[in-house]
PDB file of N, CA and C in Angstrom:
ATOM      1  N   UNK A   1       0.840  -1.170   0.000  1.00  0.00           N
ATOM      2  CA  UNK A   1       0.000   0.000   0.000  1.00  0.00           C
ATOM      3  C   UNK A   1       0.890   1.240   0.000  1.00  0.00           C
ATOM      4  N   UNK A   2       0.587   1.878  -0.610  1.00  0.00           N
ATOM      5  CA  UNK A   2       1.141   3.527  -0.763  1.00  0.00           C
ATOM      6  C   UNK A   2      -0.220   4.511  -0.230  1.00  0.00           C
ATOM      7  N   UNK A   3       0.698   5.219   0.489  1.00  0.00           N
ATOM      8  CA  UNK A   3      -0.301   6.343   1.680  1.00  0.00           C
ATOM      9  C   UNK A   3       0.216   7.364   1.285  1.00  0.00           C
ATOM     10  N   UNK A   4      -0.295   8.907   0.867  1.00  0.00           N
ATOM     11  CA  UNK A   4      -0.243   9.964   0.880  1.00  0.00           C
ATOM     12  C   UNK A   4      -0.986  10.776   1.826  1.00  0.00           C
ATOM     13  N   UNK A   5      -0.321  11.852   1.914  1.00  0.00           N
ATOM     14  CA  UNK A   5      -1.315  12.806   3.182  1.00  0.00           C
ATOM     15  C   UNK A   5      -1.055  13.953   2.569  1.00  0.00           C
ATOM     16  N   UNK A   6      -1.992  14.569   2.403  1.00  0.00           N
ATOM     17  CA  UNK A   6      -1.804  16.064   1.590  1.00  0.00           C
ATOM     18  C   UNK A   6      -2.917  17.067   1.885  1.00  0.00           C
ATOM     19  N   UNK A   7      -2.703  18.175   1.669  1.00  0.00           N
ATOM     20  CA  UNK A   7      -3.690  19.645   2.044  1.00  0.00           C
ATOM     21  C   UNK A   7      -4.635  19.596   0.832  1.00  0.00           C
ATOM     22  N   UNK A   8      -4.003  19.319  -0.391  1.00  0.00           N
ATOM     23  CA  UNK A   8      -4.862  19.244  -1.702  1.00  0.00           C
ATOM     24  C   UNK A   8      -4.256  18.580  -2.953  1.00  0.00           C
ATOM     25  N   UNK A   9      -5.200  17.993  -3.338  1.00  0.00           N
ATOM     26  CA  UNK A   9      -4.953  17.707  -4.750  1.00  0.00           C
ATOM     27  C   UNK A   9      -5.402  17.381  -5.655  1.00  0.00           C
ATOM     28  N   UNK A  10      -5.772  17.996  -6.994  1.00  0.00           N
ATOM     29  CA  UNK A  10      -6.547  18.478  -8.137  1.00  0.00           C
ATOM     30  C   UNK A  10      -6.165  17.676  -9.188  1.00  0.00           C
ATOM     31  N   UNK A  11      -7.200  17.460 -10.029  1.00  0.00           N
ATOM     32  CA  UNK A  11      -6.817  17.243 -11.380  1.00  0.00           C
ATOM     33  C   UNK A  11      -6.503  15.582 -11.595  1.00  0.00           C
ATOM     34  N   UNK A  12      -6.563  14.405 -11.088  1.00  0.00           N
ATOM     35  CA  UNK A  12      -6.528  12.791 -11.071  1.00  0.00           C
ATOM     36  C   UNK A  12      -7.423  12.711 -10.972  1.00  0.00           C
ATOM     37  N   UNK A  13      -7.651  11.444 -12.297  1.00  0.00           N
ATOM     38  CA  UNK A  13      -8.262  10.584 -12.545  1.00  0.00           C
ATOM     39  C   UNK A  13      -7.561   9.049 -12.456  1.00  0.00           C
ATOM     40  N   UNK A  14      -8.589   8.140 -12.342  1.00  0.00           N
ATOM     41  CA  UNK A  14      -7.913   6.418 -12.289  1.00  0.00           C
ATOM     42  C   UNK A  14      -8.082   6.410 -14.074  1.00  0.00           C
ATOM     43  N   UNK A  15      -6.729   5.724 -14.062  1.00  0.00           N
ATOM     44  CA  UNK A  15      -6.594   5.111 -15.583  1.00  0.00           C
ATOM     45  C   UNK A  15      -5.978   3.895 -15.758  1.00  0.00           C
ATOM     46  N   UNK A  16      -6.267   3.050 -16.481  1.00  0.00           N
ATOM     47  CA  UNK A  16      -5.732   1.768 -17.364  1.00  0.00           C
ATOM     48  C   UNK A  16      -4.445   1.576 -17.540  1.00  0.00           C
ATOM     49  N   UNK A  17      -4.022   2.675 -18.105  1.00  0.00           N
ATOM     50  CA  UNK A  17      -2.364   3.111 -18.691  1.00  0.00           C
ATOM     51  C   UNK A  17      -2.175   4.048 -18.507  1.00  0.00           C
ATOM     52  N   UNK A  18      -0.677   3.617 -18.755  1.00  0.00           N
ATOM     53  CA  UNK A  18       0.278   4.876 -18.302  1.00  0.00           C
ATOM     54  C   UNK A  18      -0.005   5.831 -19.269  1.00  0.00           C
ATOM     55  N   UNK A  19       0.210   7.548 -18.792  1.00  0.00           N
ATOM     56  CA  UNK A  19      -0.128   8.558 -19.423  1.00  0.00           C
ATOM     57  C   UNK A  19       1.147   9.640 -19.870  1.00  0.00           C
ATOM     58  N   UNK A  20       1.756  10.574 -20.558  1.00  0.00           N
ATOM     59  CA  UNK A  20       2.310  11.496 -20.253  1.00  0.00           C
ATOM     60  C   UNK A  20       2.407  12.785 -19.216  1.00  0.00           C
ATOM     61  N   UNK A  21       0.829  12.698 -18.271  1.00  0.00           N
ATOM     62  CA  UNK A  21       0.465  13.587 -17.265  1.00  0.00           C
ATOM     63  C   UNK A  21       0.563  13.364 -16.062  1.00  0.00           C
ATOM     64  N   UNK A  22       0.181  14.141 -14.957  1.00  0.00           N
ATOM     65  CA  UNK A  22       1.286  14.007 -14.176  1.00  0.00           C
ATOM     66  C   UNK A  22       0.563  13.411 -13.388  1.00  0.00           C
ATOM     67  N   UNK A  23       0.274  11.975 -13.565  1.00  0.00           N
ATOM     68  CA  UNK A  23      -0.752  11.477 -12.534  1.00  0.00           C
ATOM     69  C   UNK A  23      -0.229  10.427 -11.500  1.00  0.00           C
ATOM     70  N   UNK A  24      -0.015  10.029 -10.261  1.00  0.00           N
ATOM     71  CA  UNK A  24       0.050   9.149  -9.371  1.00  0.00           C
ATOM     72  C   UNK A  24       0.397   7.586 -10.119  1.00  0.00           C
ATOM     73  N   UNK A  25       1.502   7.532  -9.494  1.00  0.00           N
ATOM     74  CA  UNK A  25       1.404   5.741 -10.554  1.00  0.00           C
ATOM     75  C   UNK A  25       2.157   5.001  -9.091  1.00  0.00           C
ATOM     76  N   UNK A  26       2.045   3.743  -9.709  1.00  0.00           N
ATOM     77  CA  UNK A  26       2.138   2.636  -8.463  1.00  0.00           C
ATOM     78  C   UNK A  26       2.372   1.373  -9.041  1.00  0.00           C
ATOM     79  N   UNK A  27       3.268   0.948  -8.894  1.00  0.00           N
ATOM     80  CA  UNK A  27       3.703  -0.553  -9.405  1.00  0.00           C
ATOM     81  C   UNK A  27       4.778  -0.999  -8.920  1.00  0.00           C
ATOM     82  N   UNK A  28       4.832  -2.955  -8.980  1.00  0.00           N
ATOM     83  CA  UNK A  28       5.955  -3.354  -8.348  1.00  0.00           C
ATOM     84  C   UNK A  28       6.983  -3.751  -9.328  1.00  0.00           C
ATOM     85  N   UNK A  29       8.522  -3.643  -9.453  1.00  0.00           N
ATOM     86  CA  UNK A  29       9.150  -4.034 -10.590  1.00  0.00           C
ATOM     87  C   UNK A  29       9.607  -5.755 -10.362  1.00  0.00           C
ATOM     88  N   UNK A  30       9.369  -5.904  -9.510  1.00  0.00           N
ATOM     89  CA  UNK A  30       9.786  -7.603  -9.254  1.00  0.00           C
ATOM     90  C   UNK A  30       8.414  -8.199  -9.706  1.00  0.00           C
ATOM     91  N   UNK A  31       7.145  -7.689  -9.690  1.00  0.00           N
ATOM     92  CA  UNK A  31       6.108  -8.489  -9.807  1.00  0.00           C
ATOM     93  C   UNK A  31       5.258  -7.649 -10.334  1.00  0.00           C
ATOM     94  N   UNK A  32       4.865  -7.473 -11.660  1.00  0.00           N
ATOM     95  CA  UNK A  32       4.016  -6.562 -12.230  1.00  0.00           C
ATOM     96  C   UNK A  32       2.619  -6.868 -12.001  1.00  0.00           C
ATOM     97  N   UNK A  33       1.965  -8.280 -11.310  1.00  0.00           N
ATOM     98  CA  UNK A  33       1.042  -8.814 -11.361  1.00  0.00           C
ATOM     99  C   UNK A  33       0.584  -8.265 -10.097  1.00  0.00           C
ATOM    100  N   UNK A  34       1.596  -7.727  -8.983  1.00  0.00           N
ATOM    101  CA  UNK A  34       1.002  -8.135  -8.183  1.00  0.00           C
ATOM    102  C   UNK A  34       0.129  -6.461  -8.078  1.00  0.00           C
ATOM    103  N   UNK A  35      -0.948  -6.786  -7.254  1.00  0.00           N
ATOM    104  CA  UNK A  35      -2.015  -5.603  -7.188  1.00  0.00           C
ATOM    105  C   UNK A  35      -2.311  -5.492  -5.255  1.00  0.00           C
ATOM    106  N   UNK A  36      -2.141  -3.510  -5.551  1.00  0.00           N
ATOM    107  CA  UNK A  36      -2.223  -3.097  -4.236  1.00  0.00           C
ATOM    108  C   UNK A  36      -3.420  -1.936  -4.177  1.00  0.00           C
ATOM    109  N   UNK A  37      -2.856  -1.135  -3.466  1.00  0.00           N
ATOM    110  CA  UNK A  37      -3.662   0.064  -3.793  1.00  0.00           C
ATOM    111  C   UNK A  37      -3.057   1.532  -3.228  1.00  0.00           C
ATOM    112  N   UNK A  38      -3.239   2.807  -3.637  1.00  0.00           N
ATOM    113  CA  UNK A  38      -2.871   4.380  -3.127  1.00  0.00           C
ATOM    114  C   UNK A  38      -3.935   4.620  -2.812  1.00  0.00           C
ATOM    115  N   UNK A  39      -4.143   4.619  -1.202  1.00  0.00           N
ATOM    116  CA  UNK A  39      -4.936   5.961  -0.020  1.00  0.00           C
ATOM    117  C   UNK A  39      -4.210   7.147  -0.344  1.00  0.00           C
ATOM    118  N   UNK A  40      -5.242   8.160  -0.801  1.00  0.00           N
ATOM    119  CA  UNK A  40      -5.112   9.478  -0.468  1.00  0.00           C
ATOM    120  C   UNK A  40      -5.505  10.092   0.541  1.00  0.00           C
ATOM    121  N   UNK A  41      -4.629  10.515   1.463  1.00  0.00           N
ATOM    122  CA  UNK A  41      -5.434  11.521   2.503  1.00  0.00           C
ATOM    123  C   UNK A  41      -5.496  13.124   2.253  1.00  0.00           C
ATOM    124  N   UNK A  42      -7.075  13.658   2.729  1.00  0.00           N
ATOM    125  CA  UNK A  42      -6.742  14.995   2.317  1.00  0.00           C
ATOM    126  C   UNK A  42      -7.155  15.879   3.112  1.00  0.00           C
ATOM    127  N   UNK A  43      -6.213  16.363   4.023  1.00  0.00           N
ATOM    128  CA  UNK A  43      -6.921  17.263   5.442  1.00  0.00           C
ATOM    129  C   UNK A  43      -7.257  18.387   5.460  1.00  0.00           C
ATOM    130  N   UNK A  44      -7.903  18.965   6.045  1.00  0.00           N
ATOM    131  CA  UNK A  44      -8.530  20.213   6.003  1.00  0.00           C
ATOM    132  C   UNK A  44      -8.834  20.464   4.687  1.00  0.00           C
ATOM    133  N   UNK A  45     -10.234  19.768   3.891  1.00  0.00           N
ATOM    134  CA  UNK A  45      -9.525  19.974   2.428  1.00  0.00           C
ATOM    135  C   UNK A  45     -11.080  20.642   2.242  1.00  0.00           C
ATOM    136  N   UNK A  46     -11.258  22.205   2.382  1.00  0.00           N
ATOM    137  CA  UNK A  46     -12.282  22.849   2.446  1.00  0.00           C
ATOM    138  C   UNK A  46     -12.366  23.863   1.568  1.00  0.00           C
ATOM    139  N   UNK A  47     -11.914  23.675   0.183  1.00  0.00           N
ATOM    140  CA  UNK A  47     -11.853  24.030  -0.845  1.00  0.00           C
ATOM    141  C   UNK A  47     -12.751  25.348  -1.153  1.00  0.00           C
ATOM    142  N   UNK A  48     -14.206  24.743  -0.568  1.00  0.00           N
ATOM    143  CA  UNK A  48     -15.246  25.954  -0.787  1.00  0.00           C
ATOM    144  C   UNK A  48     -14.855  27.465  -0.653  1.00  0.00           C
ATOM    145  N   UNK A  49     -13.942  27.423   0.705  1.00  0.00           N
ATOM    146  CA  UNK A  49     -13.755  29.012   1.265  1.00  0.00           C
ATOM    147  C   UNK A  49     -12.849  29.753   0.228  1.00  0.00           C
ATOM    148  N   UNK A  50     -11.856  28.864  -0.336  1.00  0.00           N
ATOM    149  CA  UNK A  50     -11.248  29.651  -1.846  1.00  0.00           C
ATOM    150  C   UNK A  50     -11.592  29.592  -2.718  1.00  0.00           C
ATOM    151  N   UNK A  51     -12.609  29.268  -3.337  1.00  0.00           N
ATOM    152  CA  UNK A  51     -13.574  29.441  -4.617  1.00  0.00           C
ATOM    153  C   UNK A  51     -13.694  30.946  -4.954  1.00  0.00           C
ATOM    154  N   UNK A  52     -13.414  31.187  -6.128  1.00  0.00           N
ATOM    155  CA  UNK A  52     -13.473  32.585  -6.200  1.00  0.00           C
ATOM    156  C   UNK A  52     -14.251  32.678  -7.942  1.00  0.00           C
ATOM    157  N   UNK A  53     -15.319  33.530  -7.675  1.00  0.00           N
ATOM    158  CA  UNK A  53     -16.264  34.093  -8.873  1.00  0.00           C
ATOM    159  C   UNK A  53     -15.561  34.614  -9.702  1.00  0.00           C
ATOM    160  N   UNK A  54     -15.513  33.851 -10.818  1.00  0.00           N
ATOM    161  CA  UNK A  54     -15.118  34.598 -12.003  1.00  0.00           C
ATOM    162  C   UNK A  54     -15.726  35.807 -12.790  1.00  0.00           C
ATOM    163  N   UNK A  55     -15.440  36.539 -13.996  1.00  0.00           N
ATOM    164  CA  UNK A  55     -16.381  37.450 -14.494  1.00  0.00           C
ATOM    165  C   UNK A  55     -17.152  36.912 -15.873  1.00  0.00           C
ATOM    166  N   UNK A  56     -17.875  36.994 -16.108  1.00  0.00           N
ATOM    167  CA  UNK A  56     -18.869  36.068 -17.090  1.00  0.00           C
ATOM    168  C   UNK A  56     -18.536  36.650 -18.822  1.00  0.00           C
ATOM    169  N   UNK A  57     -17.777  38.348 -18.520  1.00  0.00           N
ATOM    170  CA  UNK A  57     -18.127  38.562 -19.795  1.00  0.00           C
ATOM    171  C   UNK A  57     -16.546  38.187 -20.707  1.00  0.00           C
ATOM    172  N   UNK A  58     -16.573  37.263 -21.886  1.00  0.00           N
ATOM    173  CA  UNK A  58     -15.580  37.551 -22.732  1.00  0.00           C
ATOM    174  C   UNK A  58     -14.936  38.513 -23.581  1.00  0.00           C
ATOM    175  N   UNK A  59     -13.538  38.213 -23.141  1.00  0.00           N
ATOM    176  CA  UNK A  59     -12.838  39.216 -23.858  1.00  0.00           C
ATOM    177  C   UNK A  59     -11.782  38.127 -25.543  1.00  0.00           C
ATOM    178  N   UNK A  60     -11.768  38.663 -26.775  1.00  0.00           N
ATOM    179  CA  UNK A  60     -11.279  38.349 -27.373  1.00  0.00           C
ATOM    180  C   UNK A  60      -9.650  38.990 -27.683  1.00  0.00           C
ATOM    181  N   UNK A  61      -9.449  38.044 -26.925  1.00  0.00           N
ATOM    182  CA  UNK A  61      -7.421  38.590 -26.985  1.00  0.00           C
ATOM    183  C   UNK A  61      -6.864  38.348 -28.486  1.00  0.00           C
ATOM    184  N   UNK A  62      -7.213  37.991 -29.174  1.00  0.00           N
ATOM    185  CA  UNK A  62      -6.753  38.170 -30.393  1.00  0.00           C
ATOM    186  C   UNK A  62      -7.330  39.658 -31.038  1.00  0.00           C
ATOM    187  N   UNK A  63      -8.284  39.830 -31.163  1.00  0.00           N
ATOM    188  CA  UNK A  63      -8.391  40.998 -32.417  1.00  0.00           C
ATOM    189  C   UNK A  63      -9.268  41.823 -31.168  1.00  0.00           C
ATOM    190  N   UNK A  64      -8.435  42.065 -30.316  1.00  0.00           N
ATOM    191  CA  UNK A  64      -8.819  43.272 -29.232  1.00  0.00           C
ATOM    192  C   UNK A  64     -10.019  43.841 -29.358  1.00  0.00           C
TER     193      UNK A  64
END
């Protein structure tokens, strides 16, 4: 088992295969068969209070 403990973390998904992105991987090199699992821990992970409102109207940065 592999344990992480962290304040936050964004952006993982579970996948099949390996990816070029920067996602969490886990494997044994003596035994590729064998199967475990990664706990994430995520404390104080109260995301809501930094949510911040964006502004709705678009701007086109190309032809100003």
């Amino acid at each position: 088992m592999i344990q992480i403990t962290t304040q936050g973390i964004f952006g993982i998904e579970e996948r099949n295969n390996f990816t070029t992105l920067s996602d969490i991987t886990a494997f044994s090199q003596q035994n590729p068969q064998l199967n475990g699992k990664i706990v994430i821990n995520i404390q104080n992970a109260q995301i809501s209070n930094n949510l911040v409102h964006l502004p709705t109207n678009i701007v086109d940065a190309l032809n100003g």
